[in-house]
N, C-alpha and C. Protein backbone atom coordinates (compact mmCIF):
# COMPACT_ATOMS: atom_id res chain seq x y z
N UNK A 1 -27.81 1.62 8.78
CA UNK A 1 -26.57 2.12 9.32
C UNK A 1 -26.59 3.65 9.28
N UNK A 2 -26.38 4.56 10.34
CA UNK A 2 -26.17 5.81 10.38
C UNK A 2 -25.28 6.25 9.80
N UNK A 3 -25.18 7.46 8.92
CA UNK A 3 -23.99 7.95 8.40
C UNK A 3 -23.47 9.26 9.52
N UNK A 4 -22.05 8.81 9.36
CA UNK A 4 -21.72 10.52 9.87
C UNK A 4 -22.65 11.78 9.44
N UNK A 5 -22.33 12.79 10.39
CA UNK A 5 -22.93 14.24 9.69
C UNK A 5 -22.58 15.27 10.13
N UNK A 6 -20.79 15.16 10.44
CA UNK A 6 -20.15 16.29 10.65
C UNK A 6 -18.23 15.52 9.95
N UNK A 7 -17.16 16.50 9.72
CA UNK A 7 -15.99 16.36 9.85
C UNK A 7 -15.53 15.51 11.52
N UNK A 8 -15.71 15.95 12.51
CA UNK A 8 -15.48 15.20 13.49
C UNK A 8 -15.77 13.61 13.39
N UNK A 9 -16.80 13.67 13.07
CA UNK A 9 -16.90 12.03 12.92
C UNK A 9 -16.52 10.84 12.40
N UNK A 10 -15.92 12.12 11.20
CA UNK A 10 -15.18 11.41 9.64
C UNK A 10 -14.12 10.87 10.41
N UNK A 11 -13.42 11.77 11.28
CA UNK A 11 -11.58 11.67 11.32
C UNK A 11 -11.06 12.77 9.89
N UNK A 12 -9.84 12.86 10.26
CA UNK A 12 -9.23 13.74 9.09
C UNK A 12 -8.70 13.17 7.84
N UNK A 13 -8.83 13.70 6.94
CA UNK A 13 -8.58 13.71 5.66
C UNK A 13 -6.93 13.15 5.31
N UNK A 14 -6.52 11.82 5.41
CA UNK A 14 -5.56 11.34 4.83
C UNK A 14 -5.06 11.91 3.34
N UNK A 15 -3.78 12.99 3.43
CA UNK A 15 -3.32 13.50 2.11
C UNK A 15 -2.43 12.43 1.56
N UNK A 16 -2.03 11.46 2.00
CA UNK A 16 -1.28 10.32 1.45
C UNK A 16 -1.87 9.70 0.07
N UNK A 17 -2.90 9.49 0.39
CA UNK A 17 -3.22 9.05 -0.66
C UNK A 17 -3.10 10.01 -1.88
N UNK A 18 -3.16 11.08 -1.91
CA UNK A 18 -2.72 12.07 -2.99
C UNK A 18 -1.54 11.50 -3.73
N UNK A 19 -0.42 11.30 -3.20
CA UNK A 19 0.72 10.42 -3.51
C UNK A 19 0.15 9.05 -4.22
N UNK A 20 -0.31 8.69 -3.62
CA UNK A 20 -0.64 7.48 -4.55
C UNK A 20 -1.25 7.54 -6.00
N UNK A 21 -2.29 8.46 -5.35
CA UNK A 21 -3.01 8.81 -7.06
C UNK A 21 -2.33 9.27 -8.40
N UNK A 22 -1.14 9.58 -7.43
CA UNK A 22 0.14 10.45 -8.99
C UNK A 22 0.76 9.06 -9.51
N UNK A 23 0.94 7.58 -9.13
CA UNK A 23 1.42 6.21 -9.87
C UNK A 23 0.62 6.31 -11.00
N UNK A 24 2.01 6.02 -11.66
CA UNK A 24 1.13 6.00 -13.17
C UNK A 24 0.71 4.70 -13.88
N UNK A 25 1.23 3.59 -12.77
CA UNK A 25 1.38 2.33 -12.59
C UNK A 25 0.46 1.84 -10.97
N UNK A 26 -1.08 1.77 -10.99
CA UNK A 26 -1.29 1.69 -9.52
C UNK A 26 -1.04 0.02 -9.25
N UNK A 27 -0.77 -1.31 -10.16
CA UNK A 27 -0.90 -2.12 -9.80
C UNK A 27 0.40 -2.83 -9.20
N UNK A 28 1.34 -2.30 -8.98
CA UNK A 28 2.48 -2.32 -8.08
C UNK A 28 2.19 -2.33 -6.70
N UNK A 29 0.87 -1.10 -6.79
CA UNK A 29 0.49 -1.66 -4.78
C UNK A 29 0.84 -2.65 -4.51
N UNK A 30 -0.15 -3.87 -5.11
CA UNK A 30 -0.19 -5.13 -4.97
C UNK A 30 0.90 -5.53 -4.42
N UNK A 31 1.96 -5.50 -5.32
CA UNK A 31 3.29 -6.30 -5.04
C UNK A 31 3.34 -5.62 -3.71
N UNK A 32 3.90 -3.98 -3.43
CA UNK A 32 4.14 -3.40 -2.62
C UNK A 32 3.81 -4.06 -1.25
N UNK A 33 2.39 -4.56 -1.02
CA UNK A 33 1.33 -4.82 0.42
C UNK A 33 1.63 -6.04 0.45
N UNK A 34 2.42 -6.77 -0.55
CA UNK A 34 2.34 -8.06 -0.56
C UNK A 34 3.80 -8.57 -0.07
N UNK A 35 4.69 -7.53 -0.69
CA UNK A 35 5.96 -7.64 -0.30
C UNK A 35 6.06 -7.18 1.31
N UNK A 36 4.83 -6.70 1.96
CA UNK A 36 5.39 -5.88 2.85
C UNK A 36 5.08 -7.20 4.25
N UNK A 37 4.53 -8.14 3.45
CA UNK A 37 3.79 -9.66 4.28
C UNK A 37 5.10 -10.95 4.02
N UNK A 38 5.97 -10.23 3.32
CA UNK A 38 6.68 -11.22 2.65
C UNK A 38 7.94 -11.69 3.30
N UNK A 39 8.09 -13.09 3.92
CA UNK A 39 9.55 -13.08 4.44
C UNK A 39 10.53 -12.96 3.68
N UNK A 40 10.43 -12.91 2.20
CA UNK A 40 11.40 -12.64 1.35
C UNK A 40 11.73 -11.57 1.43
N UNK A 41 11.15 -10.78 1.51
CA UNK A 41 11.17 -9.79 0.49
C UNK A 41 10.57 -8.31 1.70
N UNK A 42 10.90 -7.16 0.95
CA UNK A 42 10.66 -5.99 2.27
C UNK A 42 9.90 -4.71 1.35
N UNK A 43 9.48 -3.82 1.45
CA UNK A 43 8.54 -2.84 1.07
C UNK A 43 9.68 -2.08 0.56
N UNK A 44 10.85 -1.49 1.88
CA UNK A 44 11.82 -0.73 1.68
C UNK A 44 12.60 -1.41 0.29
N UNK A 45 13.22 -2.65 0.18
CA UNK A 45 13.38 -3.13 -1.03
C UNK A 45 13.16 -3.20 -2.49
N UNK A 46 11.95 -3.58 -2.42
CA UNK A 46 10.97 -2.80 -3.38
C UNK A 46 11.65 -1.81 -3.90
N UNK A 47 10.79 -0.60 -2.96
CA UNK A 47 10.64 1.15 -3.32
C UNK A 47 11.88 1.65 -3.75
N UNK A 48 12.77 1.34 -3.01
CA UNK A 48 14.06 2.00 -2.67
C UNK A 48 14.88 1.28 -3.72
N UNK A 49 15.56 0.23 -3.18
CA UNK A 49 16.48 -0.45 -3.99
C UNK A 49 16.28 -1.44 -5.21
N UNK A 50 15.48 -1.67 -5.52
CA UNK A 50 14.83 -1.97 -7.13
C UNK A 50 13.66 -1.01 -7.90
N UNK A 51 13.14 -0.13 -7.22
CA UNK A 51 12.28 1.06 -7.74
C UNK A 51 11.56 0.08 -8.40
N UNK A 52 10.60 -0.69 -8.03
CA UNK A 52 9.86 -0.98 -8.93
C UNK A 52 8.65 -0.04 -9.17
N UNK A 53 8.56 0.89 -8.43
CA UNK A 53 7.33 2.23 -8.99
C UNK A 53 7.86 3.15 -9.85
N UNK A 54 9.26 2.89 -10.28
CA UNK A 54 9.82 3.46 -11.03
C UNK A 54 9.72 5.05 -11.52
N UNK A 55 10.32 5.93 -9.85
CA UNK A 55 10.48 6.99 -10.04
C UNK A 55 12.16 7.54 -9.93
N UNK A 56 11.90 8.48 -10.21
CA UNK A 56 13.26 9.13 -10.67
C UNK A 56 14.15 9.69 -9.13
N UNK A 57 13.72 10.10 -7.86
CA UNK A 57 14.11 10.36 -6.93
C UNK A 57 13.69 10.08 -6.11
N UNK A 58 15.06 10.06 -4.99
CA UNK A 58 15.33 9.65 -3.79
C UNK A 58 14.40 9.81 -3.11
N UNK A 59 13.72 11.21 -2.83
CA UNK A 59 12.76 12.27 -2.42
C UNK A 59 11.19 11.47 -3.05
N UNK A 60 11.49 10.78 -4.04
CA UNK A 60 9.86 10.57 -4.78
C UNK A 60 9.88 9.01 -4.15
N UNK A 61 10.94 8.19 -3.57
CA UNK A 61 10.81 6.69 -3.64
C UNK A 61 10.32 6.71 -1.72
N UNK A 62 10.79 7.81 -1.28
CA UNK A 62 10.77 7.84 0.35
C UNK A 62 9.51 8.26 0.64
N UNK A 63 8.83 9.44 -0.45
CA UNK A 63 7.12 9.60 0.24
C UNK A 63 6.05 8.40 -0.35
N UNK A 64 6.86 7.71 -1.29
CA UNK A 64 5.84 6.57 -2.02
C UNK A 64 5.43 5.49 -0.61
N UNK A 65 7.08 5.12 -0.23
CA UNK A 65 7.34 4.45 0.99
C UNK A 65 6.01 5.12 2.33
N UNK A 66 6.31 5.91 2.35
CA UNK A 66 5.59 6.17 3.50
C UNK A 66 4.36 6.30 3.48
N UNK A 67 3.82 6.91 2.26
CA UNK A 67 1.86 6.54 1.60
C UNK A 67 1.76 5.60 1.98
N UNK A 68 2.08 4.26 1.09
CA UNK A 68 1.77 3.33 1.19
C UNK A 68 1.55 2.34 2.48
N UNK A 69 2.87 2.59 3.32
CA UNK A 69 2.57 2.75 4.69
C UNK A 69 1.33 3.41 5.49
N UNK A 70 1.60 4.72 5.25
CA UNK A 70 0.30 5.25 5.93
C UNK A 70 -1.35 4.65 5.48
N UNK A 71 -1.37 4.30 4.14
CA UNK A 71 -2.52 4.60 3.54
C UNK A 71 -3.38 3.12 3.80
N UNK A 72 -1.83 2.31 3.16
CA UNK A 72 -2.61 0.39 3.40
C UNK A 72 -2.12 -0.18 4.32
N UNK A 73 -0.98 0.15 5.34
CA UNK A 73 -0.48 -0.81 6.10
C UNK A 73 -0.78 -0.28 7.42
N UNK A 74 -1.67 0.31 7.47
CA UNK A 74 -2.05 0.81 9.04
C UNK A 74 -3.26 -0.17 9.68
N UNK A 75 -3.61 -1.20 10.60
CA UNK A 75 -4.58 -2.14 11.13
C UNK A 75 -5.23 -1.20 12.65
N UNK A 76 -6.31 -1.47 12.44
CA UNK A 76 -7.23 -1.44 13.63
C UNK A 76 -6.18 -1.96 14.57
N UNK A 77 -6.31 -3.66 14.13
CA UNK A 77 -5.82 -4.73 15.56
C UNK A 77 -5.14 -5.54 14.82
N UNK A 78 -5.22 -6.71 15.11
CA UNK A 78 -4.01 -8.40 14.74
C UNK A 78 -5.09 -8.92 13.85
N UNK A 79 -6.10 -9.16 14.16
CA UNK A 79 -7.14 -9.82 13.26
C UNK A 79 -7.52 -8.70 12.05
N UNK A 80 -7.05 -7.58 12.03
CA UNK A 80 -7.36 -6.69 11.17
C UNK A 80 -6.37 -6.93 9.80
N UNK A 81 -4.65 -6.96 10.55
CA UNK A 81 -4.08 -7.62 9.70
C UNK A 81 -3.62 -8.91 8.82
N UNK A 82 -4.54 -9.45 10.26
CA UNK A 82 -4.26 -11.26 9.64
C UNK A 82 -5.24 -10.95 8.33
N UNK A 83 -6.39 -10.37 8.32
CA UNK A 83 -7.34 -10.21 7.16
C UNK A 83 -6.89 -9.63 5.87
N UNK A 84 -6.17 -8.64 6.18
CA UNK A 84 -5.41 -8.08 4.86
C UNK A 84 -4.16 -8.55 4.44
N UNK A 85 -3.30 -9.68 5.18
CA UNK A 85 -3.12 -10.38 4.85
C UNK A 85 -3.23 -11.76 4.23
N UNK A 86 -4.17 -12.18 4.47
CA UNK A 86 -4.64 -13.25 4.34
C UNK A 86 -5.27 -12.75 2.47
N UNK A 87 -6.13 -11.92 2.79
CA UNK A 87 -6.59 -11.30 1.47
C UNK A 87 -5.19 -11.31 0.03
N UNK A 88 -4.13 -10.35 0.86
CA UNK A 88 -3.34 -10.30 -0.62
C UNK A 88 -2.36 -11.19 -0.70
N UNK A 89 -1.44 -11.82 0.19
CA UNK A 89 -0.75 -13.25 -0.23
C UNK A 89 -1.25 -14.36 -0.56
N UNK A 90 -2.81 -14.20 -0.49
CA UNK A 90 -3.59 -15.80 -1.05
C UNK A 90 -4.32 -15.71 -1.82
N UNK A 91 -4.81 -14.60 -1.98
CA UNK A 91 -6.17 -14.33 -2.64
C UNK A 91 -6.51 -13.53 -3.66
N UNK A 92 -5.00 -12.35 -4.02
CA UNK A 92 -5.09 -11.42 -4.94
C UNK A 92 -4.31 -12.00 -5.92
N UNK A 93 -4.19 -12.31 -6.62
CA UNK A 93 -3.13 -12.70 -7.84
C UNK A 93 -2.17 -11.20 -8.48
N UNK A 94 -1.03 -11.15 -8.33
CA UNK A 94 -0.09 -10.56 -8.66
C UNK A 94 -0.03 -10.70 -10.28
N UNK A 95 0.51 -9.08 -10.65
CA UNK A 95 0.02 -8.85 -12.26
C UNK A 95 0.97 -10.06 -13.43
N UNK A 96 2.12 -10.07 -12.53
CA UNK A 96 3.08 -11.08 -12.76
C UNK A 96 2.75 -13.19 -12.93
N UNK A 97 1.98 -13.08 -12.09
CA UNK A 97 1.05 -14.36 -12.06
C UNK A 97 -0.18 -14.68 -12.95
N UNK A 98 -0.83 -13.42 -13.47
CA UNK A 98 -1.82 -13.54 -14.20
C UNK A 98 -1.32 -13.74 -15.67
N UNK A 99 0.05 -12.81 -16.05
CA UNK A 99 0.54 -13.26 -16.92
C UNK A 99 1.23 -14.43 -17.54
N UNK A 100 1.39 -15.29 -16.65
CA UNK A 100 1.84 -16.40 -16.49
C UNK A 100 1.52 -17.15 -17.02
């Protein structure tokens, strides 16, 4: 497989994830990507109105929201997401389940 061998080829440098790296708790993704597949349940819900990443502001729950968005919930195509779906509502066990 050829590797890139310039910036152009890469695409640009996603700073979102910077945001992510500051959770001091990263295994909430989980729930997060999982909730975001969930007919129960909604991402915005989550973040916002139960804070389960459990930050202190309005301002800190709205760029978490949107990382996470940007960073894991963005698909190529339909089969891109049926895959990452398929992956974390069946296949990842939630930290909550393992404790179980």
């Amino acid at each position: 497989m050829e590797r890139p061998n310039n910036k152009a080829e890469l695409g640009a440098y996603n700073t979102a994830i910077n945001v992510i790296g500051g959770l001091r708790d990263c295994s909430v993704i989980f729930k997060a990507i999982n909730s975001h597949f969930s007919q129960s349940d909604s991402l915005k819900e989550l973040v916002k109105r139960r804070n389960e990443f459990n930050l202190r502001t309005e301002k800190s729950r709205t760029r978490i929201e949107r990382a996470v968005r940007k960073v894991f919930l963005q698909f190529k195509n339909e089969e891109h997401q049926d895959l990452i779906q398929e992956i974390f509502t069946e296949r990842v066990p939630l930290q909550a389940e393992m404790e179980g």
